[in-house]
Protein backbone atom coordinates (compact mmCIF):
# COMPACT_ATOMS: atom_id res chain seq x y z
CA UNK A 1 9.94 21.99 9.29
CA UNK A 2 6.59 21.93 10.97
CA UNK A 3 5.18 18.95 12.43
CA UNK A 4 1.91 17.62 13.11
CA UNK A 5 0.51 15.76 15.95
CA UNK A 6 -0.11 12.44 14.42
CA UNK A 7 1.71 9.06 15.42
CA UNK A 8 0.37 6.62 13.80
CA UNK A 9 1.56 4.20 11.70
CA UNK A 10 2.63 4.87 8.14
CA UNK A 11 4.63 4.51 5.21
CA UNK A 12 8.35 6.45 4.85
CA UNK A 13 8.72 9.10 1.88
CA UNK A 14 11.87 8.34 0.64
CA UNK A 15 13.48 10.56 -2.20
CA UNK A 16 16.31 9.82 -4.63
CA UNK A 17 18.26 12.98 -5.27
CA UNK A 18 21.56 14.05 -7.23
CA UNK A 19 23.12 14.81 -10.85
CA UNK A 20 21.97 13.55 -14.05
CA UNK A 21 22.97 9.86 -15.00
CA UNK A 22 23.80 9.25 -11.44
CA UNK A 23 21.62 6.14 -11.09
CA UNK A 24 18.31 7.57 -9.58
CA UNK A 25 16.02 5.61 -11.49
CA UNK A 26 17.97 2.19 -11.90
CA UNK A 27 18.31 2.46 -8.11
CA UNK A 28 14.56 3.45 -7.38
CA UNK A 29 13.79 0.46 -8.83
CA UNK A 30 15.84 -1.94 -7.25
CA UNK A 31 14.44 -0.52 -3.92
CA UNK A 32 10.85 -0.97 -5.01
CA UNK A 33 11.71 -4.84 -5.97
CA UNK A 34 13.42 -5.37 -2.34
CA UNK A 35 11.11 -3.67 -0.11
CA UNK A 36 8.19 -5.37 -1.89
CA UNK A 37 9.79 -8.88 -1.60
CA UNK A 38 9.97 -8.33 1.95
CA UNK A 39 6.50 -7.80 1.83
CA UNK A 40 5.91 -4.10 2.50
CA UNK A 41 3.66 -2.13 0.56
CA UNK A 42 5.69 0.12 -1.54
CA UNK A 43 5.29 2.28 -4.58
CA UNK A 44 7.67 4.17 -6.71
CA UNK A 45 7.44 7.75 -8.58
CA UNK A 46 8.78 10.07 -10.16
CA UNK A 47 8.97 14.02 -10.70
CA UNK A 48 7.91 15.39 -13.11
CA UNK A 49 5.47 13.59 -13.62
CA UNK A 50 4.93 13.70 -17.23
CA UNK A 51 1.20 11.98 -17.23
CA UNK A 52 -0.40 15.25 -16.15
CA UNK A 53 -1.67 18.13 -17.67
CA UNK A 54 0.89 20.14 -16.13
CA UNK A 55 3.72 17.33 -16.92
CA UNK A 56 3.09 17.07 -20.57
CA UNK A 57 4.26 21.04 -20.27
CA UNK A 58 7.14 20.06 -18.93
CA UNK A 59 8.07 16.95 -20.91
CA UNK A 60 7.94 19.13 -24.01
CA UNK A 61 9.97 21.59 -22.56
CA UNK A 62 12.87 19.21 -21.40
CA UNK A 63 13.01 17.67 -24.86
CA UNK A 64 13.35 20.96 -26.07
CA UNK A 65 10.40 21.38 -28.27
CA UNK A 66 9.30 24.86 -26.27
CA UNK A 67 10.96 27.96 -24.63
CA UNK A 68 9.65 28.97 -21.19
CA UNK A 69 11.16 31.99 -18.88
CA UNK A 70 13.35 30.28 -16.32
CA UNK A 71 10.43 31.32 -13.72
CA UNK A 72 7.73 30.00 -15.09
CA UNK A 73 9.04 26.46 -15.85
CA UNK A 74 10.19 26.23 -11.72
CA UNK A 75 6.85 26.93 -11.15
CA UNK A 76 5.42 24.55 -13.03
CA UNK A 77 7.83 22.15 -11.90
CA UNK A 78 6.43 23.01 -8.22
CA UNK A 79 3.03 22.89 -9.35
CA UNK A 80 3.22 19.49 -11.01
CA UNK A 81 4.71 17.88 -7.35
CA UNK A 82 1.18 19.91 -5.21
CA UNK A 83 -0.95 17.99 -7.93
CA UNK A 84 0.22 14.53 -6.05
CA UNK A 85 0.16 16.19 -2.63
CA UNK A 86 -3.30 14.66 -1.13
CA UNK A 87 -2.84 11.54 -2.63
CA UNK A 88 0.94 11.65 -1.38
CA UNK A 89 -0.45 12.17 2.25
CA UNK A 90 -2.84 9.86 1.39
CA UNK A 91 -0.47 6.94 0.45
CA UNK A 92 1.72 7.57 3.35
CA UNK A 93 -0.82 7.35 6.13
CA UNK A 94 -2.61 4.24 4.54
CA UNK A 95 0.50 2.96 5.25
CA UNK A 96 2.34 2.51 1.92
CA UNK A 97 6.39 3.41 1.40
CA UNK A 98 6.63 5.96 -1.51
CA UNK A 99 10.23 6.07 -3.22
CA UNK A 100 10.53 8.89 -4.86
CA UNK A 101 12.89 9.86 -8.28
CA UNK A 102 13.57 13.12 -8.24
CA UNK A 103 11.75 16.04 -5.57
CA UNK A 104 12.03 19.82 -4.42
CA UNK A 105 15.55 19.65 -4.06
CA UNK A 106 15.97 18.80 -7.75
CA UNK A 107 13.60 21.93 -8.44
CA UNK A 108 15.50 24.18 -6.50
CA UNK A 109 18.71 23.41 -7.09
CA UNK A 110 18.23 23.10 -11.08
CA UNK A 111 16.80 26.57 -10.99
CA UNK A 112 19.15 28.08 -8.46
CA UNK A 113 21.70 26.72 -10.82
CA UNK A 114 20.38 29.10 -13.75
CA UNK A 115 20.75 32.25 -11.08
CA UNK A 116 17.49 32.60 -9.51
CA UNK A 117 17.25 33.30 -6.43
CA UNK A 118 17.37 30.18 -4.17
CA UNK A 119 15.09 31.50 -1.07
CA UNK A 120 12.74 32.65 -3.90
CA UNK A 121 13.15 28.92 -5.56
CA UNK A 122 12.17 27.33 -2.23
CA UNK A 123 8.98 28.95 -1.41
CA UNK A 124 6.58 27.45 -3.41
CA UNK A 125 8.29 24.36 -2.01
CA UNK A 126 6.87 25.58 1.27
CA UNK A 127 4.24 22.83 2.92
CA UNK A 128 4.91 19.85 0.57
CA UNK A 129 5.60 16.42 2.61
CA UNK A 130 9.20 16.95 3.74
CA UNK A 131 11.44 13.35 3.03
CA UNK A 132 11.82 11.15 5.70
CA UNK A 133 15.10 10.38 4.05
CA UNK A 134 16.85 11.72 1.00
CA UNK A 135 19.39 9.21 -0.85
CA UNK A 136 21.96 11.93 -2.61
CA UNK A 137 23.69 9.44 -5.12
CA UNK A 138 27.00 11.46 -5.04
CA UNK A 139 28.87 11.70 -8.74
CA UNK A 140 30.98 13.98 -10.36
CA UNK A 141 29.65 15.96 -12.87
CA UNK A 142 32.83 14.54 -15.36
CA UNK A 143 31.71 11.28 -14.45
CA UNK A 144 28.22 11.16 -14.59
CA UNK A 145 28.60 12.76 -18.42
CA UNK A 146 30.91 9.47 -19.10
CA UNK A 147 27.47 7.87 -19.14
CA UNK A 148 25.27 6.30 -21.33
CA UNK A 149 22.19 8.85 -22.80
CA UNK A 150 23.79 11.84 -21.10
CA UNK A 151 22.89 14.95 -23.62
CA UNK A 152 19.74 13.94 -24.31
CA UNK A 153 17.88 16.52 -22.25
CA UNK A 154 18.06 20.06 -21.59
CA UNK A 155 19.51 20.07 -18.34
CA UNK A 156 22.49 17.60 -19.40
CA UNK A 157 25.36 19.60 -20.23
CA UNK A 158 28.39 19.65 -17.95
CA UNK A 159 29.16 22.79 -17.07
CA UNK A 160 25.53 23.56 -15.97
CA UNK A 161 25.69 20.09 -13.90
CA UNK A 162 28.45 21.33 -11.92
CA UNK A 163 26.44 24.27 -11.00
CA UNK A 164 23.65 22.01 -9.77
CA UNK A 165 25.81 20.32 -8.00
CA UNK A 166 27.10 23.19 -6.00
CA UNK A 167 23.29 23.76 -5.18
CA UNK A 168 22.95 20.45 -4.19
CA UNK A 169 25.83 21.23 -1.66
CA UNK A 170 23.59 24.01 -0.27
CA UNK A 171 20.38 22.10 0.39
CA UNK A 172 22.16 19.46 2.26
CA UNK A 173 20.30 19.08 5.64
CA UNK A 174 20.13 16.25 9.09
CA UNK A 175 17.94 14.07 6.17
CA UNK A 176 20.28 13.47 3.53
CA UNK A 177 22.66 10.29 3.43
CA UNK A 178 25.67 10.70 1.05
CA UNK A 179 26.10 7.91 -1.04
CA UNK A 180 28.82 6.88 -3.21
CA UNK A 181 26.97 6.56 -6.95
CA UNK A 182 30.87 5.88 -8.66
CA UNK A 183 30.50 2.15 -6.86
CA UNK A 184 29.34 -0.98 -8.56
CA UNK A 185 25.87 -0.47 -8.83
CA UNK A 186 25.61 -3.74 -6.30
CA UNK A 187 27.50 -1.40 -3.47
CA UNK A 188 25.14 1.25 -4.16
CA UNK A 189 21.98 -0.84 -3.78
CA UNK A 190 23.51 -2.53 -0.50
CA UNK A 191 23.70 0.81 0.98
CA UNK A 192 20.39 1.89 -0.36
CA UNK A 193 18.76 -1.17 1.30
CA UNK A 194 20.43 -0.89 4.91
CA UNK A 195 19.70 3.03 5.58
CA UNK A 196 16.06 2.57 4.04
CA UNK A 197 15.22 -0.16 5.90
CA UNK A 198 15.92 1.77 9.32
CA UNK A 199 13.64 4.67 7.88
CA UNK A 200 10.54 2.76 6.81
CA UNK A 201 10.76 0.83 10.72
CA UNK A 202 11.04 4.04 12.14
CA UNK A 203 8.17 5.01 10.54
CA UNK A 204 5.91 2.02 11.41
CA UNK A 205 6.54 3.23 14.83
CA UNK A 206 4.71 6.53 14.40
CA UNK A 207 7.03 9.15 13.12
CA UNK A 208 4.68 12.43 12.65
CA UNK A 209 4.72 13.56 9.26
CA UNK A 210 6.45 17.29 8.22
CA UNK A 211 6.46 20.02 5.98
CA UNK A 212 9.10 21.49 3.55
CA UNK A 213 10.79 24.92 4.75
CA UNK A 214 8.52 26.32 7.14
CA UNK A 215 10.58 27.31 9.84
């Protein structure tokens, strides 16, 4: 990761990660309500993001009403997370928390778990905001197909899950806490609240922002 020089004050990028159904979203949400009743400014998104041009490809693609080559929808994937880049930096430095559903790692380790190349799945990755934390809401991929909507999308079938989840294994790095997503969903958000809390004070103080990948 490359750093710059800045230490000011900002807000922490915080990303949700893991399998399908694993309680990303329900989760993301619960954080947003917490952090904001403690008064921080705080915003939550998601990748894709479907209200773009570029997400409206995607959408149609995950609900299965087009065919792209396995290359072309990473990249698009990747290209859909630059279009929030600026105003991602943007957010950050004016101070504001983002929580994030879903980021690089998903793109990478969805399309590493089709066979591509994983080194070649990471570099247009390269120079994106690298998390200052990444939640990885650990499930099995039995489990998480126990629950409610799974099948729905493309990517939810079991025995491609548990190849994303070996990717997942891969990309693990010094930013990642492991959390237990097979808890009551009361556990989960206790543990959510704890380790985030340390990350957005740290970053009050001045942590200088990084990039994805680049060394």
């Amino acid at each position: 990761m490359k750093n710059n020089n800045s230490s000011d004050s900002r807000g922490a990028l915080i990303v949700l990660e893991g399998l399908d159904r694993c309680g990303k979203t329900s989760q993301s949400s619960r954080l947003l309500q917490y952090l904001e009743g403690l008064g921080h400014a705080v915003e939550s998104w998601r990748f894709p993001d479907r209200t773009t041009s570029v997400g409206q490809m995607i959408s149609s693609y995950l609900a299965n009403k087009s065919h792209l080559d396995d290359h072309t929808i990473h990249l698009l994937f990747s290209a859909n997370r630059w279009e929030k880049r600026l105003l991602m930096e943007s957010k950050l430095k004016s101070g504001t928390t983002l929580i994030i559903d879903r980021y690089s790692y998903s793109g990478v380790a969805f399309s590493s778990a089709k066979g591509l190349d994983m080194k070649w799945c990471k570099s247009p990755e390269m120079g994106l905001l690298a998390p200052d934390l990444v939640l990885y809401l650990d499930i099995s991929p039995e489990k998480a197909a126990e629950r409610g909507g799974y099948g729905e999308e493309r990517y939810e079938q079991l025995e491609f899950q548990k190849k994303v989840a070996q990717s997942y294994n891969m990309l693990n790095d010094a930013s990642w806490k492991i959390i237990d997503a097979t808890l009551p969903i009361e556990d989960v958000e206790k543990q959510l609240t704890e380790t985030v809390l340390d990350c957005v004070e740290t970053c009050r103080k001045g942590k200088p922002l990084s990039e994805l990948w680049l060394s």
